[in-house]
N, C-alpha and C. Protein backbone atom coordinates (compact mmCIF):
# COMPACT_ATOMS: atom_id res chain seq x y z
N UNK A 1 0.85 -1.18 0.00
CA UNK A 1 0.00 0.00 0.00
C UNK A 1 0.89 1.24 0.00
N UNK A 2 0.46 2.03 -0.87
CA UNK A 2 1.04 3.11 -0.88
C UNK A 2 0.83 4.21 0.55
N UNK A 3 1.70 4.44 0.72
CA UNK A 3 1.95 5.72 2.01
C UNK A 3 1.06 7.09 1.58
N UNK A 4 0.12 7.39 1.69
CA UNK A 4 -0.40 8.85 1.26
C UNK A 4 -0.56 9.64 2.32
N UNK A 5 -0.53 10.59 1.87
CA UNK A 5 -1.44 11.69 3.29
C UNK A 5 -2.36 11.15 4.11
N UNK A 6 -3.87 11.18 2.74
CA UNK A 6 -4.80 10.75 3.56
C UNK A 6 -4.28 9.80 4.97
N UNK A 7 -3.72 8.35 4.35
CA UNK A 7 -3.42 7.29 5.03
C UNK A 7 -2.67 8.02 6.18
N UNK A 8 -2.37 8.76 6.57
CA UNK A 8 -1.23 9.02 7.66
C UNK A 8 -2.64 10.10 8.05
N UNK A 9 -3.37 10.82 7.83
CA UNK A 9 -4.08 11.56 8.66
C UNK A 9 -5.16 10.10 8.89
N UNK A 10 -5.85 9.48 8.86
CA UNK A 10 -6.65 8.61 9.39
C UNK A 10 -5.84 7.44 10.29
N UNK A 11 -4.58 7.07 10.24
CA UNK A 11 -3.72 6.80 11.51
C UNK A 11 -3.87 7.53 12.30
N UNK A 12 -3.53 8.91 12.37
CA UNK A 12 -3.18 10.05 13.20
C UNK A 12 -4.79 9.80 14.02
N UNK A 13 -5.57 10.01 13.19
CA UNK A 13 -6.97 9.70 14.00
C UNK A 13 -7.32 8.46 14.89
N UNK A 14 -6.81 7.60 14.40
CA UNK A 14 -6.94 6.35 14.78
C UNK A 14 -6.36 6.02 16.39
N UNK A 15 -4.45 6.98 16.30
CA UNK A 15 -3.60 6.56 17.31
C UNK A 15 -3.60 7.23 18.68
N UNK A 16 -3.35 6.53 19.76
CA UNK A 16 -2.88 7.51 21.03
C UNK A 16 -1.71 8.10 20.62
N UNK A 17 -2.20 9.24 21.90
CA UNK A 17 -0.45 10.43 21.53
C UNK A 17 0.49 9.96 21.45
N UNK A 18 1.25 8.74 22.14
CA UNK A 18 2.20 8.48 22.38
C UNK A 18 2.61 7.47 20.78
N UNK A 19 1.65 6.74 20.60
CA UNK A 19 1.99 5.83 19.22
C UNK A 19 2.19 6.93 18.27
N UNK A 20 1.04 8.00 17.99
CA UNK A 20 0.86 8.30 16.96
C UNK A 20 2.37 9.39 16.78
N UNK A 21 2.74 9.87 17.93
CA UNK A 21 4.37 10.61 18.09
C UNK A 21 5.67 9.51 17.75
N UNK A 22 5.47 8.26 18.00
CA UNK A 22 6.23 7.27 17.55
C UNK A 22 6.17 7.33 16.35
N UNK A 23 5.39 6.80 15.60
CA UNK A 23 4.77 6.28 14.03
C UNK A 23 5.78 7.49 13.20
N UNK A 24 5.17 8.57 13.71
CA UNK A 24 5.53 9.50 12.91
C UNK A 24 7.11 10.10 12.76
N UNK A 25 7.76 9.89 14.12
CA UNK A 25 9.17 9.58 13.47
C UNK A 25 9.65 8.36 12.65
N UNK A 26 9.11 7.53 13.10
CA UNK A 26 9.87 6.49 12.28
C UNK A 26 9.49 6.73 10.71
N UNK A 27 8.46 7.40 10.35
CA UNK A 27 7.84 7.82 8.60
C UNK A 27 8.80 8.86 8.40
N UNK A 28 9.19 9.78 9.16
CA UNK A 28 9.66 10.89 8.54
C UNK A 28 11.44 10.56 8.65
N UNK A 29 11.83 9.31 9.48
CA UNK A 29 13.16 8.76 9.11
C UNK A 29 13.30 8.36 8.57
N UNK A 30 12.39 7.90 7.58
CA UNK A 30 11.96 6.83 6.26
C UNK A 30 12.23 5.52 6.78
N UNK A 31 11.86 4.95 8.09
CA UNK A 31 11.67 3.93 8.66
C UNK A 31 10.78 2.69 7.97
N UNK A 32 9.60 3.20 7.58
CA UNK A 32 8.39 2.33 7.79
C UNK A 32 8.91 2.21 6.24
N UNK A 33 8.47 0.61 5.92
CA UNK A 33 8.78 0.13 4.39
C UNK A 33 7.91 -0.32 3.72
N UNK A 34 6.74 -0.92 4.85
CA UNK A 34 5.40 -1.28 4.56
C UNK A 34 4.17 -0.98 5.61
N UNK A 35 3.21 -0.51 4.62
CA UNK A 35 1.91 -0.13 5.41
C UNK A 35 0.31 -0.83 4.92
N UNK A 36 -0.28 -1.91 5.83
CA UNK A 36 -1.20 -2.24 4.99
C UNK A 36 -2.61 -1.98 5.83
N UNK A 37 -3.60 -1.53 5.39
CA UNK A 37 -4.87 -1.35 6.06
C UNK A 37 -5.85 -3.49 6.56
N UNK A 38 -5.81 -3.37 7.90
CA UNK A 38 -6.18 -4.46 7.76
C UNK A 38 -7.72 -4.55 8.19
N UNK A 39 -8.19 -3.78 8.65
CA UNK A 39 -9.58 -3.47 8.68
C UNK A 39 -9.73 -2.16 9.17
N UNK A 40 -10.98 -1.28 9.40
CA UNK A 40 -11.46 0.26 9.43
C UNK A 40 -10.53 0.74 10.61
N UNK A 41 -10.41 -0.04 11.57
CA UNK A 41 -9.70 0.60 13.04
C UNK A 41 -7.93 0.09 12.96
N UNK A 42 -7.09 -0.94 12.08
CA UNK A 42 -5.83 -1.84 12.40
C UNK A 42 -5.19 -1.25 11.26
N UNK A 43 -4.05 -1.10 11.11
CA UNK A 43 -3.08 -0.90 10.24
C UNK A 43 -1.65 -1.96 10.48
N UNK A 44 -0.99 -2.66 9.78
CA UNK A 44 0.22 -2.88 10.31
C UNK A 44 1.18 -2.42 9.51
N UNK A 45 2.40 -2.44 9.66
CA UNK A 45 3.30 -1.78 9.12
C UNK A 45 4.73 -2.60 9.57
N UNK A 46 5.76 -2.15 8.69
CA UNK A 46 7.10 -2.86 8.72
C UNK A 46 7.86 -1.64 8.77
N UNK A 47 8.59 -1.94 9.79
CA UNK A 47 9.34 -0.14 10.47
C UNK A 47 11.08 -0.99 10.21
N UNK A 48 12.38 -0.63 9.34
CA UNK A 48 13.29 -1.13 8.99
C UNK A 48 14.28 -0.90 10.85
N UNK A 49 14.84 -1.77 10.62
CA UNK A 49 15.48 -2.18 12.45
C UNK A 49 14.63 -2.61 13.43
N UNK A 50 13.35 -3.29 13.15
CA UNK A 50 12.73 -3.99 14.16
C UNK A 50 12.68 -5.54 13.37
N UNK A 51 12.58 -6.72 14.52
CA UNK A 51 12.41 -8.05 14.20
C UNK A 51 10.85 -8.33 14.21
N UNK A 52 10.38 -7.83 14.69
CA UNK A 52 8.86 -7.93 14.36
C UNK A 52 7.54 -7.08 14.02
């Protein structure tokens, strides 16, 4: 899935402060390599230097 705005403002909605302040460094370190919608409320994602 492509990374868009939208997709990062309906996370932002989605997350507590503390995730959604995480998430967003690791996007703007160009961390995250994959993002997939897995139903209306779940997202998962692949952040590069984590094992899971």
């Amino acid at each position: 899935m492509e990374i868009t705005r939208s997709k990062i403002i309906e996370i932002i909605s989605l997350a507590s402060g503390n995730s959604c302040s995480r998430g967003l460094d690791y996007y703007k370190s160009k961390k995250v390599t994959e993002l997939d919608k897995i139903n209306e409320t779940e997202y998962l994602s692949v952040v590069k230097g984590t094992k899971n």
